[in-house]
Every structure is written in C-alpha cells, then in structure tokens.
PDB file of N, CA and C in Angstrom:
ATOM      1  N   UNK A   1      10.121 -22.220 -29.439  1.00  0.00           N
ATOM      2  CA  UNK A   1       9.759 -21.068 -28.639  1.00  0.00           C
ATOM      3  C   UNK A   1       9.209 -20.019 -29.583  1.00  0.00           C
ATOM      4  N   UNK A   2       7.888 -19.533 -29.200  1.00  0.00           N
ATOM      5  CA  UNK A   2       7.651 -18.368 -30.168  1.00  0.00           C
ATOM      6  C   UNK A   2       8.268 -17.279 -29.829  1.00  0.00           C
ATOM      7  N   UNK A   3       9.088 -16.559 -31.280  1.00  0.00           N
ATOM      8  CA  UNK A   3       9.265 -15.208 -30.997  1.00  0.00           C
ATOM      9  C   UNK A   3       8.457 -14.326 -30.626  1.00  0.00           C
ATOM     10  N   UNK A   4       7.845 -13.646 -29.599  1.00  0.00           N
ATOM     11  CA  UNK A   4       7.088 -13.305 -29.160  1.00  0.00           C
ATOM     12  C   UNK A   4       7.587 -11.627 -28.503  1.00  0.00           C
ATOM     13  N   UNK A   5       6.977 -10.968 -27.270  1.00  0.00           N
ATOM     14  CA  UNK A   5       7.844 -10.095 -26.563  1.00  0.00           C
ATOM     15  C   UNK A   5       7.717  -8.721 -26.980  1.00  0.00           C
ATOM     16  N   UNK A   6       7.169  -8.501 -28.081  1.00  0.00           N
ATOM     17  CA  UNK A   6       7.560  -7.021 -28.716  1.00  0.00           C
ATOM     18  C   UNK A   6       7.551  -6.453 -27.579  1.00  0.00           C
ATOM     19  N   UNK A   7       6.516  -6.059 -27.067  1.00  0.00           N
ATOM     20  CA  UNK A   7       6.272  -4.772 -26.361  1.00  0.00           C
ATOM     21  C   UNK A   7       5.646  -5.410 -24.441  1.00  0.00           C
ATOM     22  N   UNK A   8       6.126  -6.519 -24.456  1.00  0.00           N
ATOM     23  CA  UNK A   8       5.409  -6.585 -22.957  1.00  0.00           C
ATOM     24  C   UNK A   8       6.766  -6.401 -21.882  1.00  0.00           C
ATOM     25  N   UNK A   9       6.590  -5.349 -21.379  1.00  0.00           N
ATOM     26  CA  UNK A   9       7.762  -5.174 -20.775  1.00  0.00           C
ATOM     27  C   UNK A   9       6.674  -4.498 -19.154  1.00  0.00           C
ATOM     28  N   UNK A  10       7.674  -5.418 -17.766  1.00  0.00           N
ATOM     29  CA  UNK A  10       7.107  -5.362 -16.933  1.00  0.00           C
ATOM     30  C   UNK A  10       7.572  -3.749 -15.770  1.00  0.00           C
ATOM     31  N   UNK A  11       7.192  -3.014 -14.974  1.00  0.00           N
ATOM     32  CA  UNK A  11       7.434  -2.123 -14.571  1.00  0.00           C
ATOM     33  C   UNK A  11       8.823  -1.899 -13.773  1.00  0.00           C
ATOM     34  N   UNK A  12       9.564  -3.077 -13.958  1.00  0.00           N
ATOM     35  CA  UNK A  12      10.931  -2.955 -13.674  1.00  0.00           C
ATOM     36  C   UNK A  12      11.867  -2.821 -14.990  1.00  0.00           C
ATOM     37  N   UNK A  13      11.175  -2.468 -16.461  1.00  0.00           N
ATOM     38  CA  UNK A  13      11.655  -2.301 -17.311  1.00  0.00           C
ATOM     39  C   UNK A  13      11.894  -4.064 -18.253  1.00  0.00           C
ATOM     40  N   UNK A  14      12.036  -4.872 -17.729  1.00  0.00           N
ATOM     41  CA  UNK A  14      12.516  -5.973 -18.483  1.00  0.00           C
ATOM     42  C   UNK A  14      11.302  -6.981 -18.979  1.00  0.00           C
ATOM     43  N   UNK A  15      11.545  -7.195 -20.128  1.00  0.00           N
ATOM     44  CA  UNK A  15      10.787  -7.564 -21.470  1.00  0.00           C
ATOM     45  C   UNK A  15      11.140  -9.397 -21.106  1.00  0.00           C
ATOM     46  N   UNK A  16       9.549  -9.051 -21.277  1.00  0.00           N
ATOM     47  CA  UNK A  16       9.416 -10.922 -21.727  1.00  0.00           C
ATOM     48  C   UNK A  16       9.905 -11.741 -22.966  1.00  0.00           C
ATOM     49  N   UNK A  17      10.418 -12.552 -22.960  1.00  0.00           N
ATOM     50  CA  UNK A  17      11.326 -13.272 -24.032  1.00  0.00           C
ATOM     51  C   UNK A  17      10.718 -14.568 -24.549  1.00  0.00           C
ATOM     52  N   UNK A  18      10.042 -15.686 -23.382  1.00  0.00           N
ATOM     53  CA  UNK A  18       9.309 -16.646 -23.988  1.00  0.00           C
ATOM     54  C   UNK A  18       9.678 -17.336 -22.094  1.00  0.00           C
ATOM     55  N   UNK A  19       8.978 -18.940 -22.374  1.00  0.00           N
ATOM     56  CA  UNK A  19       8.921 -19.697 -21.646  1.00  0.00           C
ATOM     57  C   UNK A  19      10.432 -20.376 -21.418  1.00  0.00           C
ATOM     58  N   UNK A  20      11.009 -20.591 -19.903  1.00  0.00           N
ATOM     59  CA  UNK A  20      11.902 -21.836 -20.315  1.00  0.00           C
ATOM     60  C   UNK A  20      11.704 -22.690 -20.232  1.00  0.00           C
ATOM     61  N   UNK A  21      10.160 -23.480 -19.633  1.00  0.00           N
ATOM     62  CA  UNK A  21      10.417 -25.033 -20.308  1.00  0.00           C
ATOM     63  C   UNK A  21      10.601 -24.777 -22.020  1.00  0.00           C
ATOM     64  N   UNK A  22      10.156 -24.072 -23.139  1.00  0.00           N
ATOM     65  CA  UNK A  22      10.386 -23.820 -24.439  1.00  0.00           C
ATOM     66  C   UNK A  22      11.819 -24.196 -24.799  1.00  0.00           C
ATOM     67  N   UNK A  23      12.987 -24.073 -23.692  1.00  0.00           N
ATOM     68  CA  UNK A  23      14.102 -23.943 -24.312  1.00  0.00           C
ATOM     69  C   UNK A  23      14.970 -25.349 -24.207  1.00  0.00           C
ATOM     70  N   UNK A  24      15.569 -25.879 -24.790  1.00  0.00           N
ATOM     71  CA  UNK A  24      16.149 -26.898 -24.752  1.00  0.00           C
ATOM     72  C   UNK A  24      17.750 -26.950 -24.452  1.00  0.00           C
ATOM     73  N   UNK A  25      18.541 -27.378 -23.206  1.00  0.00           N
ATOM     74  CA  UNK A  25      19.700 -27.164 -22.854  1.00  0.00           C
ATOM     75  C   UNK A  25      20.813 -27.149 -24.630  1.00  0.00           C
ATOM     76  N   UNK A  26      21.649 -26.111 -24.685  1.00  0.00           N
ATOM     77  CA  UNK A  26      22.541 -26.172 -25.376  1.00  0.00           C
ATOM     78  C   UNK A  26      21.877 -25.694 -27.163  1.00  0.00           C
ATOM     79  N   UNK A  27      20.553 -25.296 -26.786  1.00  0.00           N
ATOM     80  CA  UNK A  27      19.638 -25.349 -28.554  1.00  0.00           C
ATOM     81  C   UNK A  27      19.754 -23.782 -28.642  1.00  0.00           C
ATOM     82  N   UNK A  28      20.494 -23.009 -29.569  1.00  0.00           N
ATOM     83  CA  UNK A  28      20.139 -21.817 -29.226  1.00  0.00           C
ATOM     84  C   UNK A  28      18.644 -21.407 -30.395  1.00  0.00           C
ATOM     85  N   UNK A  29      18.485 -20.634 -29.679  1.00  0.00           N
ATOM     86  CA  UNK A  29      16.937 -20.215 -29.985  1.00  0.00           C
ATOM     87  C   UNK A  29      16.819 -18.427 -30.304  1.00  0.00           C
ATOM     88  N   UNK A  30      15.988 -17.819 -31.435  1.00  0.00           N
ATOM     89  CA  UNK A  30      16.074 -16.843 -31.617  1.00  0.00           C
ATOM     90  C   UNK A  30      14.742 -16.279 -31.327  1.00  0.00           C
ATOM     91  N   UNK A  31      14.474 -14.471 -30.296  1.00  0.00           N
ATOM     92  CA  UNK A  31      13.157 -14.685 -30.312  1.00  0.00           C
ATOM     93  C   UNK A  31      13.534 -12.659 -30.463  1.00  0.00           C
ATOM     94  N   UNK A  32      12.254 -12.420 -30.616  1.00  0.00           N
ATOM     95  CA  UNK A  32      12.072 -10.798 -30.923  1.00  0.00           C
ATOM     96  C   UNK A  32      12.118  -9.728 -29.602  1.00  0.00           C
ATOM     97  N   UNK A  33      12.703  -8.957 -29.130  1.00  0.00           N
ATOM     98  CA  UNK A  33      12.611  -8.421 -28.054  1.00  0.00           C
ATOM     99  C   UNK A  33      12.838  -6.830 -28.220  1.00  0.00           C
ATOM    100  N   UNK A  34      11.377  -6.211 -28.174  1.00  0.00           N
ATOM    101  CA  UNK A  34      11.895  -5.242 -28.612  1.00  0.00           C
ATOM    102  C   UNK A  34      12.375  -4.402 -30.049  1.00  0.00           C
ATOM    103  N   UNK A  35      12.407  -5.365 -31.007  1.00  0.00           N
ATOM    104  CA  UNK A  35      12.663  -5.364 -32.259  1.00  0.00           C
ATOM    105  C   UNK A  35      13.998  -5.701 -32.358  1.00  0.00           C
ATOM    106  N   UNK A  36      14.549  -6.050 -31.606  1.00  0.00           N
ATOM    107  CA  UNK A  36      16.199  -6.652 -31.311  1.00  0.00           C
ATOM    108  C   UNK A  36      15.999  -7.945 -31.686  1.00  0.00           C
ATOM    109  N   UNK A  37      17.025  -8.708 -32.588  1.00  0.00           N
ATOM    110  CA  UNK A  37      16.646 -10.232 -32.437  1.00  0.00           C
ATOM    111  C   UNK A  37      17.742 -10.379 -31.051  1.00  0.00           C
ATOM    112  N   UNK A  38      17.309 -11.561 -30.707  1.00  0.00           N
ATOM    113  CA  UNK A  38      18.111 -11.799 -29.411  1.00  0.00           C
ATOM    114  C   UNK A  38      18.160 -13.575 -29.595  1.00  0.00           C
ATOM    115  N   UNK A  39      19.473 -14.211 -29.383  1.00  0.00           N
ATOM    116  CA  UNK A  39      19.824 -14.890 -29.230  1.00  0.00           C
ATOM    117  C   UNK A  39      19.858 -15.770 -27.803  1.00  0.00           C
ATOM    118  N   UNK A  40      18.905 -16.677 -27.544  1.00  0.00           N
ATOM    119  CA  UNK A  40      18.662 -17.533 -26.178  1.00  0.00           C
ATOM    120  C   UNK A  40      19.279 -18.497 -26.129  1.00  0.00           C
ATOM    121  N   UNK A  41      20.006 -18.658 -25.099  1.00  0.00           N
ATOM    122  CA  UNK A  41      20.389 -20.495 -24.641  1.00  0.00           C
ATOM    123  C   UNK A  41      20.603 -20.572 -23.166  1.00  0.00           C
ATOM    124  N   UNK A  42      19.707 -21.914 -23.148  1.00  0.00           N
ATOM    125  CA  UNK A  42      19.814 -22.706 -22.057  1.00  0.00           C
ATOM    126  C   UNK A  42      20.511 -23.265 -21.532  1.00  0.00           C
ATOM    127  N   UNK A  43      21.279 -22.936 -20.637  1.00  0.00           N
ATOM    128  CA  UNK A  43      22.593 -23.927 -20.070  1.00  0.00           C
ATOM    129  C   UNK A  43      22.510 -24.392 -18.578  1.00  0.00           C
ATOM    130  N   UNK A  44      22.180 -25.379 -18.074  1.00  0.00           N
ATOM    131  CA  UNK A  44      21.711 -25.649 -16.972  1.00  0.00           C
ATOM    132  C   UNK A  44      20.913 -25.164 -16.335  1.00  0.00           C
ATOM    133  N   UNK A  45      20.955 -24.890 -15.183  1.00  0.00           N
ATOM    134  CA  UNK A  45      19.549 -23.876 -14.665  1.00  0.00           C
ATOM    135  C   UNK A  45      19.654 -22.852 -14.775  1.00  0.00           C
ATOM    136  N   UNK A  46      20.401 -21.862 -15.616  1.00  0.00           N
ATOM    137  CA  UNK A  46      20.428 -20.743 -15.737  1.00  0.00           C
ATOM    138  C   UNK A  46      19.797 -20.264 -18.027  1.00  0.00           C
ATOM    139  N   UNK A  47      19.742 -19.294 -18.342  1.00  0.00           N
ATOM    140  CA  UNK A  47      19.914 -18.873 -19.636  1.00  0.00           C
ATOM    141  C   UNK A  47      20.640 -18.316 -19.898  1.00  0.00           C
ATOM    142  N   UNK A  48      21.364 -17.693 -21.024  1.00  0.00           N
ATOM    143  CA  UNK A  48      21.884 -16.624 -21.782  1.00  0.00           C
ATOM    144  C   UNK A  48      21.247 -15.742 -22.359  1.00  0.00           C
ATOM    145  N   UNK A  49      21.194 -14.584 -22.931  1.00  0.00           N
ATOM    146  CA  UNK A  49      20.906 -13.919 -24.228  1.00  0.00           C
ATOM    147  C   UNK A  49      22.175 -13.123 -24.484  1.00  0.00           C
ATOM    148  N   UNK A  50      22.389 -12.956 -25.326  1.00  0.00           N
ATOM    149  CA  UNK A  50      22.905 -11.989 -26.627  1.00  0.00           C
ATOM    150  C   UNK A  50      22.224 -11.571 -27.824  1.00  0.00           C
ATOM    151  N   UNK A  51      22.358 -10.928 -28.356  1.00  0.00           N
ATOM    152  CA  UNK A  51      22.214 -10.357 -29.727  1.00  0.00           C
ATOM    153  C   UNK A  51      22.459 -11.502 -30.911  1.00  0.00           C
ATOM    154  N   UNK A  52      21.491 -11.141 -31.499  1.00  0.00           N
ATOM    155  CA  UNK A  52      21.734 -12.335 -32.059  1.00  0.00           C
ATOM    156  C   UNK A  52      22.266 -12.270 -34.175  1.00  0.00           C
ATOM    157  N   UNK A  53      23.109 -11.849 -33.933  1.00  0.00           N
ATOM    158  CA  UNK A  53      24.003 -11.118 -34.895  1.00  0.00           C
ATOM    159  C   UNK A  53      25.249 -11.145 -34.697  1.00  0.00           C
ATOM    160  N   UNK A  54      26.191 -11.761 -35.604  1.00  0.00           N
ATOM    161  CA  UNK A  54      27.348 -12.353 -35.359  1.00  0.00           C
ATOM    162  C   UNK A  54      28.316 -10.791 -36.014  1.00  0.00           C
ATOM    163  N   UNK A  55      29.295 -10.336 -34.555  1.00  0.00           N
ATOM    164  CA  UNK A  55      29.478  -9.073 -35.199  1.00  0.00           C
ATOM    165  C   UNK A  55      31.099  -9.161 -36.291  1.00  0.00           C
ATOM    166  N   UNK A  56      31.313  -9.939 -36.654  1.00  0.00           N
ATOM    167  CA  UNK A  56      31.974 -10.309 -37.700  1.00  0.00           C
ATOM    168  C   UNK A  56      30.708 -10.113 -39.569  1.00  0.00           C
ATOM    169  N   UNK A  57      30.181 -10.732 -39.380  1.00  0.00           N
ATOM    170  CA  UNK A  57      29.281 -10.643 -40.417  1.00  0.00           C
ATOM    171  C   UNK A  57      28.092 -10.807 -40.099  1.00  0.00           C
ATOM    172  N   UNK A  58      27.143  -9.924 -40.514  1.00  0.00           N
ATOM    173  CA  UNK A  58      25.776 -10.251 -40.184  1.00  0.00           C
ATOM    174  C   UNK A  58      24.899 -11.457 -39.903  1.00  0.00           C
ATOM    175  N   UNK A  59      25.286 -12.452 -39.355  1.00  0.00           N
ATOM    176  CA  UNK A  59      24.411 -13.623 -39.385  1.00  0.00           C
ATOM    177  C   UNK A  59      23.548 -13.989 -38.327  1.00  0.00           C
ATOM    178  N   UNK A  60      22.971 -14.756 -38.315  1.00  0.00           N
ATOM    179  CA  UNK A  60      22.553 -15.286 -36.611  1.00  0.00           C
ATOM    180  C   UNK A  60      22.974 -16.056 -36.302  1.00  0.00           C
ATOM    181  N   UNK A  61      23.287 -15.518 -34.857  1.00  0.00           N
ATOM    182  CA  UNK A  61      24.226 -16.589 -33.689  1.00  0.00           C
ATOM    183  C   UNK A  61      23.876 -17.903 -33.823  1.00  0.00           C
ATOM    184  N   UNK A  62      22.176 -17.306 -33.612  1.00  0.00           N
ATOM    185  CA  UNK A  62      20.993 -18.328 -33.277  1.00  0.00           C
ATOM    186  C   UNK A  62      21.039 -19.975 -34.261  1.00  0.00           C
ATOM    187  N   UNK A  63      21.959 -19.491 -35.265  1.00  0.00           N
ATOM    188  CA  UNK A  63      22.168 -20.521 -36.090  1.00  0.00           C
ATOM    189  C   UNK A  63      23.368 -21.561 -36.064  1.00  0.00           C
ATOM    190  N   UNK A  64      23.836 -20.863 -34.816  1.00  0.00           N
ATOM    191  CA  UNK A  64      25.494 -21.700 -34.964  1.00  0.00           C
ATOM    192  C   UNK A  64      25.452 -22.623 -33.620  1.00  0.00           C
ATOM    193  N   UNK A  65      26.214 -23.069 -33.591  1.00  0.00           N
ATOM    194  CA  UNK A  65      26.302 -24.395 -31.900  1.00  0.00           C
ATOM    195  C   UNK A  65      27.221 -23.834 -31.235  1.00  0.00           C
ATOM    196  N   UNK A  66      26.313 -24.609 -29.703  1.00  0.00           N
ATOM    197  CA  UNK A  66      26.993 -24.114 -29.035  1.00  0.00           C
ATOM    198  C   UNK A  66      27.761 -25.102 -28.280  1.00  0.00           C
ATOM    199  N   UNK A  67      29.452 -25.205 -27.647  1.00  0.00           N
ATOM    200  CA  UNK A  67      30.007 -26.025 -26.885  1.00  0.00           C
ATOM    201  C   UNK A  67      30.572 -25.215 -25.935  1.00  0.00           C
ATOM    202  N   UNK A  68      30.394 -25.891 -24.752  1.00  0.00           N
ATOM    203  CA  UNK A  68      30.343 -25.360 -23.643  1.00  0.00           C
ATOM    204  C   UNK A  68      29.866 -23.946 -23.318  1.00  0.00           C
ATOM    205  N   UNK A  69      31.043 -23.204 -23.058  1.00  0.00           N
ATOM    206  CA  UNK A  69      29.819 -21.550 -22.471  1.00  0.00           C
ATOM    207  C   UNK A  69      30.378 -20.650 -23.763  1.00  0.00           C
ATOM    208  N   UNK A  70      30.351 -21.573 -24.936  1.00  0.00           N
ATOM    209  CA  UNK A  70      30.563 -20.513 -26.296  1.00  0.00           C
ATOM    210  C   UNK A  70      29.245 -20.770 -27.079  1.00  0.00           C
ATOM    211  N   UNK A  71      29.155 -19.935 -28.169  1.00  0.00           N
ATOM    212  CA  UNK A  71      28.852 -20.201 -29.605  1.00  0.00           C
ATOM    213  C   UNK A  71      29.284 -19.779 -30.693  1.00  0.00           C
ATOM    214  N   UNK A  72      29.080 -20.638 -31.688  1.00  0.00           N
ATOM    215  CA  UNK A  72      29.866 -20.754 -32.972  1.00  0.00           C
ATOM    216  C   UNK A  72      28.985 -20.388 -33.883  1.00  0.00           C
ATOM    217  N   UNK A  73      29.425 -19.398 -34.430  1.00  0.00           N
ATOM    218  CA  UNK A  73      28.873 -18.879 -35.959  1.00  0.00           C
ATOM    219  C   UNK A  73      29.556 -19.864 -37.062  1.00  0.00           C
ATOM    220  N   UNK A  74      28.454 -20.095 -37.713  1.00  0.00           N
ATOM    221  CA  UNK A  74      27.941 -21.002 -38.896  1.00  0.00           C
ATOM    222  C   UNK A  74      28.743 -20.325 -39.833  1.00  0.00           C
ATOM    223  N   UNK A  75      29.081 -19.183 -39.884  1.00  0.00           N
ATOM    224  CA  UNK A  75      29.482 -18.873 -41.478  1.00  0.00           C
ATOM    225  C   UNK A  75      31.082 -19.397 -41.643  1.00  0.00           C
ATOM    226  N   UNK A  76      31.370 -18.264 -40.556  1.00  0.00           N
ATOM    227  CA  UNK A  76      32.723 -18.364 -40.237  1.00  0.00           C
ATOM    228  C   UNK A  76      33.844 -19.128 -39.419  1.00  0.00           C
ATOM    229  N   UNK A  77      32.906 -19.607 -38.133  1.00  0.00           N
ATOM    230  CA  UNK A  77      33.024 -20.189 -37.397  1.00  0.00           C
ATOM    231  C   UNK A  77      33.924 -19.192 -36.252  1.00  0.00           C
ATOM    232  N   UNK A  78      33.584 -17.872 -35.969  1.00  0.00           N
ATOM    233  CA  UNK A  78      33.727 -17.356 -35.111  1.00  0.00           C
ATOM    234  C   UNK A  78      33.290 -17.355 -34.133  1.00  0.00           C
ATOM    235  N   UNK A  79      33.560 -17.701 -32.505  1.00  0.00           N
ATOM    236  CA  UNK A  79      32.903 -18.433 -31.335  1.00  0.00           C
ATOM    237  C   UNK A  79      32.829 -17.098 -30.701  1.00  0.00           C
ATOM    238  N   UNK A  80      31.476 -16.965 -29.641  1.00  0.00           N
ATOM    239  CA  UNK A  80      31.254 -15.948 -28.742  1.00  0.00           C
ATOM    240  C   UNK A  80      31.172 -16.246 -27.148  1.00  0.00           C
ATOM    241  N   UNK A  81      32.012 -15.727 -26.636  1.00  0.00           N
ATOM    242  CA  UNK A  81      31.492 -16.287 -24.965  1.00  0.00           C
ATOM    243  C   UNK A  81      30.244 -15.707 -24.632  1.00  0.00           C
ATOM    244  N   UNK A  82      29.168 -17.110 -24.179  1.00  0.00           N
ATOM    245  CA  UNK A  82      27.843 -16.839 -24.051  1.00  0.00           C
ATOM    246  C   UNK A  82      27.422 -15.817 -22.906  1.00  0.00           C
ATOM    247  N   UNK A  83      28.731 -15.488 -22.093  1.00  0.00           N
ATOM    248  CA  UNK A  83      27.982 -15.015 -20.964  1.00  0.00           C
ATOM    249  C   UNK A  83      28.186 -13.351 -20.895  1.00  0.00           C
ATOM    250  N   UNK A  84      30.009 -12.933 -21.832  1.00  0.00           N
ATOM    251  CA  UNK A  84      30.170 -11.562 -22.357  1.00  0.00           C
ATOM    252  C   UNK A  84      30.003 -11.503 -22.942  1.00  0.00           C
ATOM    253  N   UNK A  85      30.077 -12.257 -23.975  1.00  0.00           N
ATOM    254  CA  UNK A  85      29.892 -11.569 -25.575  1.00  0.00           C
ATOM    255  C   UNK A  85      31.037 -11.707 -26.293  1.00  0.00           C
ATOM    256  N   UNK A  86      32.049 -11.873 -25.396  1.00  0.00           N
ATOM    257  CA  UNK A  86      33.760 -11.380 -25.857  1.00  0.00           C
ATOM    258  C   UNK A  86      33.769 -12.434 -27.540  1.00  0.00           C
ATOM    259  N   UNK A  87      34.480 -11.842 -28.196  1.00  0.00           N
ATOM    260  CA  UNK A  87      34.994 -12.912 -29.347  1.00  0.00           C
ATOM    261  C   UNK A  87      36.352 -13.259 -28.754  1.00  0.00           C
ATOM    262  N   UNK A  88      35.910 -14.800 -29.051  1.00  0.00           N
ATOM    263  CA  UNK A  88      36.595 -15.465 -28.615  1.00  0.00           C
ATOM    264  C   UNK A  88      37.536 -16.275 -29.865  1.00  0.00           C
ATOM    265  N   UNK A  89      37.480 -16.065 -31.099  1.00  0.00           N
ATOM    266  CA  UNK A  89      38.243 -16.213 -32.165  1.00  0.00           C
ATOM    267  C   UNK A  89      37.836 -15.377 -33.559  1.00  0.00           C
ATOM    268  N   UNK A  90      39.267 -15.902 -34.196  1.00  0.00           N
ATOM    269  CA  UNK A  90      39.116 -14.679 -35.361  1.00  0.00           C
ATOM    270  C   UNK A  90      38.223 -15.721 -36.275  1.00  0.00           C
ATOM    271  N   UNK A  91      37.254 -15.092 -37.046  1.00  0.00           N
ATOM    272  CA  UNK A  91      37.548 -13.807 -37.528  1.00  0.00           C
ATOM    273  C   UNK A  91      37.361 -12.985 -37.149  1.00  0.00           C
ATOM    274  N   UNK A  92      36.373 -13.100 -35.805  1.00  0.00           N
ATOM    275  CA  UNK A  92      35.305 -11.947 -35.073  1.00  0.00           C
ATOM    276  C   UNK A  92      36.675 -11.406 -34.231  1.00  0.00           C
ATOM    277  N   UNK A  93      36.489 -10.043 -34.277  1.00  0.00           N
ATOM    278  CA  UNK A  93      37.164  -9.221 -33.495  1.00  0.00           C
ATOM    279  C   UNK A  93      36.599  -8.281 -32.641  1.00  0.00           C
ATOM    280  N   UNK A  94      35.411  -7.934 -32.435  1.00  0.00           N
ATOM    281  CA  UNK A  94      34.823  -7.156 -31.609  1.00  0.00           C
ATOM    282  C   UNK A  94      33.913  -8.461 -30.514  1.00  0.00           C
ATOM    283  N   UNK A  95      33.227  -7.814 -29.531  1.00  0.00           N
ATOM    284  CA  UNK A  95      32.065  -8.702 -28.644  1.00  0.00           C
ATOM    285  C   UNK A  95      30.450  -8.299 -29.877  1.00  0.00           C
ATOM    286  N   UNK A  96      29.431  -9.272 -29.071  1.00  0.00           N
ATOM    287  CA  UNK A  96      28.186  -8.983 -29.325  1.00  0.00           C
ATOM    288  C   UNK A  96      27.821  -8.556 -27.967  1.00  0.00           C
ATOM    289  N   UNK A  97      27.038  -7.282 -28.016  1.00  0.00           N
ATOM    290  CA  UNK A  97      25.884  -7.150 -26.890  1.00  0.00           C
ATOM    291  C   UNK A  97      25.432  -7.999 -26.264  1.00  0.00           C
ATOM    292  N   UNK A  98      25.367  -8.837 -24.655  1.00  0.00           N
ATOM    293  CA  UNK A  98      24.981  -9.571 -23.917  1.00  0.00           C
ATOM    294  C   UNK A  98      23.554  -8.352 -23.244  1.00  0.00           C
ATOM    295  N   UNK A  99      22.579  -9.785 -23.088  1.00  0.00           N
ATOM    296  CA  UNK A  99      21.312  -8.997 -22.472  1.00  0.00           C
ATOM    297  C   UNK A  99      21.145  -9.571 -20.812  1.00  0.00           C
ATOM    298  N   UNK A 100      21.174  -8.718 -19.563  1.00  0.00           N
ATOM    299  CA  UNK A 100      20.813  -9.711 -18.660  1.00  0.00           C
ATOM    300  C   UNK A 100      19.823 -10.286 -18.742  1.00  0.00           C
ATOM    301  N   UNK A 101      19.787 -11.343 -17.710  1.00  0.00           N
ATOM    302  CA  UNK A 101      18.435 -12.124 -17.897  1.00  0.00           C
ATOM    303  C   UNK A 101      17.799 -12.898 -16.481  1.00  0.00           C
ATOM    304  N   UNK A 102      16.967 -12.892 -16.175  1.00  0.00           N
ATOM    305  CA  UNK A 102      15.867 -13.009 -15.084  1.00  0.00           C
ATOM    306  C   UNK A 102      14.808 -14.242 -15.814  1.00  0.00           C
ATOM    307  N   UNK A 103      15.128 -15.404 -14.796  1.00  0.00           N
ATOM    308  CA  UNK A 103      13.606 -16.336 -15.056  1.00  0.00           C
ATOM    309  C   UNK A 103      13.098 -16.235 -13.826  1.00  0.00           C
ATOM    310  N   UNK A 104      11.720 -15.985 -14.035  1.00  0.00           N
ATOM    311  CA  UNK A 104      10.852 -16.002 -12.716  1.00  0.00           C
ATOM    312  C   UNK A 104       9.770 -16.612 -12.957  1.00  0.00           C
ATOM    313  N   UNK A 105       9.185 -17.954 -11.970  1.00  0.00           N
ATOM    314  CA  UNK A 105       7.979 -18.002 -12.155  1.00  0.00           C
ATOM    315  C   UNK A 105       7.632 -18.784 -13.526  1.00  0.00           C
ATOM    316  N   UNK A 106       9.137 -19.697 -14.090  1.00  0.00           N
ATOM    317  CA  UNK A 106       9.155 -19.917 -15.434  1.00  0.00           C
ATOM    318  C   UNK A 106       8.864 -19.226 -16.801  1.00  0.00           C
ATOM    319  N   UNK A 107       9.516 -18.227 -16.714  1.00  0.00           N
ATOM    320  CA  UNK A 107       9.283 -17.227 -17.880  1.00  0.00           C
ATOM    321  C   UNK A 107      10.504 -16.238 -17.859  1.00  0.00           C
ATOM    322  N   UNK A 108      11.064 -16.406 -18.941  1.00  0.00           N
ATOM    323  CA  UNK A 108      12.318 -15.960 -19.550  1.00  0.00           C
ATOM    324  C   UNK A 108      12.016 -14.361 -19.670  1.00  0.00           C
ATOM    325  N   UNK A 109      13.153 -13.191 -18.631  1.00  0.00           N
ATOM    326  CA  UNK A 109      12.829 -11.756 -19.296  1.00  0.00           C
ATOM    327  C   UNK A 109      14.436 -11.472 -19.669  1.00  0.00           C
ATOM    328  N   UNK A 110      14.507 -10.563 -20.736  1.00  0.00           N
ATOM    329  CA  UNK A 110      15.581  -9.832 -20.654  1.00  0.00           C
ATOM    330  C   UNK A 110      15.457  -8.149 -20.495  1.00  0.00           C
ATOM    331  N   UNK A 111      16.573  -7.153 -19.920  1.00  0.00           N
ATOM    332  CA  UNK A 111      16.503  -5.710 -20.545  1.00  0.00           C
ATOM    333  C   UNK A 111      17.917  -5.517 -21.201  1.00  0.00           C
ATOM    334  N   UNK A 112      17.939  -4.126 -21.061  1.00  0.00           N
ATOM    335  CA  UNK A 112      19.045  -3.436 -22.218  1.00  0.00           C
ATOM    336  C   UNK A 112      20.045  -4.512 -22.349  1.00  0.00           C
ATOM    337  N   UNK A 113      20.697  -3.999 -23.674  1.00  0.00           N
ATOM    338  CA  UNK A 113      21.780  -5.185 -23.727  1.00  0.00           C
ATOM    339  C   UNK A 113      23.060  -4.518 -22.695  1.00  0.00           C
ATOM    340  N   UNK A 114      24.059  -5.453 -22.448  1.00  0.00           N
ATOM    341  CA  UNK A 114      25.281  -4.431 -22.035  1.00  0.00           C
ATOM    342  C   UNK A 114      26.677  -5.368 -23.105  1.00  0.00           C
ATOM    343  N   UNK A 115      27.753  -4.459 -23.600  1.00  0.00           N
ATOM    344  CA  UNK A 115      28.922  -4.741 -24.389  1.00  0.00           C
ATOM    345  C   UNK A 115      29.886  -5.360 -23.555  1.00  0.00           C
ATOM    346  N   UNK A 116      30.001  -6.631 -23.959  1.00  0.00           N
ATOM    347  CA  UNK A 116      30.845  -7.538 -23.289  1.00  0.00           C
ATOM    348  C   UNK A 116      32.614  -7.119 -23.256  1.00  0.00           C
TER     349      UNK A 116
END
C-alpha cells in the first residue's frame, strides 16, 4: 500500500489512507496521514487504524503481528487491542491513539485519532 494521504482530506473532514484491496487480512501496514504515521489492519470486512507508535517505546506497531484483535510490538512484545488501543500487556502501560475508520467505495479514510 502506498503511504500516501498527506493532505487529501474530503469535506466531512476524513483523510484518505490508501486502497483496501492494498491491504492484506491480518498484514499490518503503515501509511502517512496527515503527517501521523498510522498503523492499518485488515481484519475481515472491516479495518483498523491506530497510531502507529508503540507507546511503551517508540517503535512501529506496523512492525509487530498481529493475533486475533491484538498487536504485538516487535521490541518488547507489548500487545495493543486493535480496536481501543488499550495495552493489553506490560511493558506497555498506557493505550495508543485509535483512528476511526470509513471504507467507501473501496478506499480506506481515517479522521482524528481518539485515546482508547
């Protein structure tokens, strides 16, 4: 999926993110929104986003796996629920920013994030 998105944001406020045929169930994917990295995954017919910054240590989410409706940071192996944000083990003790998200028309948008 190209990171793409900077600035196309539609008059209901929410920013284009990329395509979902682009996304592959369970692959998380990192794309630019806004100057936010944002963290994508595909989970059945629906997506995720979050932030894509593991708030334990700076990393990307985007880099860790995901099982079932979590993901796992690579460094530490601190898991995030994909759909709040919540940390869901230590080491991470705070949430990441969750972004809603809208596919229409096959095309992935997100806006503001909200704190899980």
């Amino acid at each position: 999926m190209s990171a793409s998105s900077s600035s196309v944001v539609d008059t209901t406020g929410w920013v284009y993110a990329g395509e979902l045929a682009e996304l592959d169930d369970d692959v998380p994917v990192t794309v630019d929104v806004d100057g936010d990295p944002v963290c994508l995954v595909r989970r059945g017919g629906g997506v995720r986003a979050l932030l894509d910054i593991c708030s334990h240590q700076d990393y990307p989410l985007s880099q860790g796996e995901v099982t079932g409706d979590s993901i796992e940071c690579c460094v530490h192996g601190a898991c995030f629920d994909l759909t709040t944000g919540a940390a869901l083990s230590l080491p991470a003790t705070e949430p990441v920013p969750v972004f809603p998200v809208q596919v229409r028309e096959g095309k992935v948008y997100v806006t503001s994030p909200e704190t899980g």
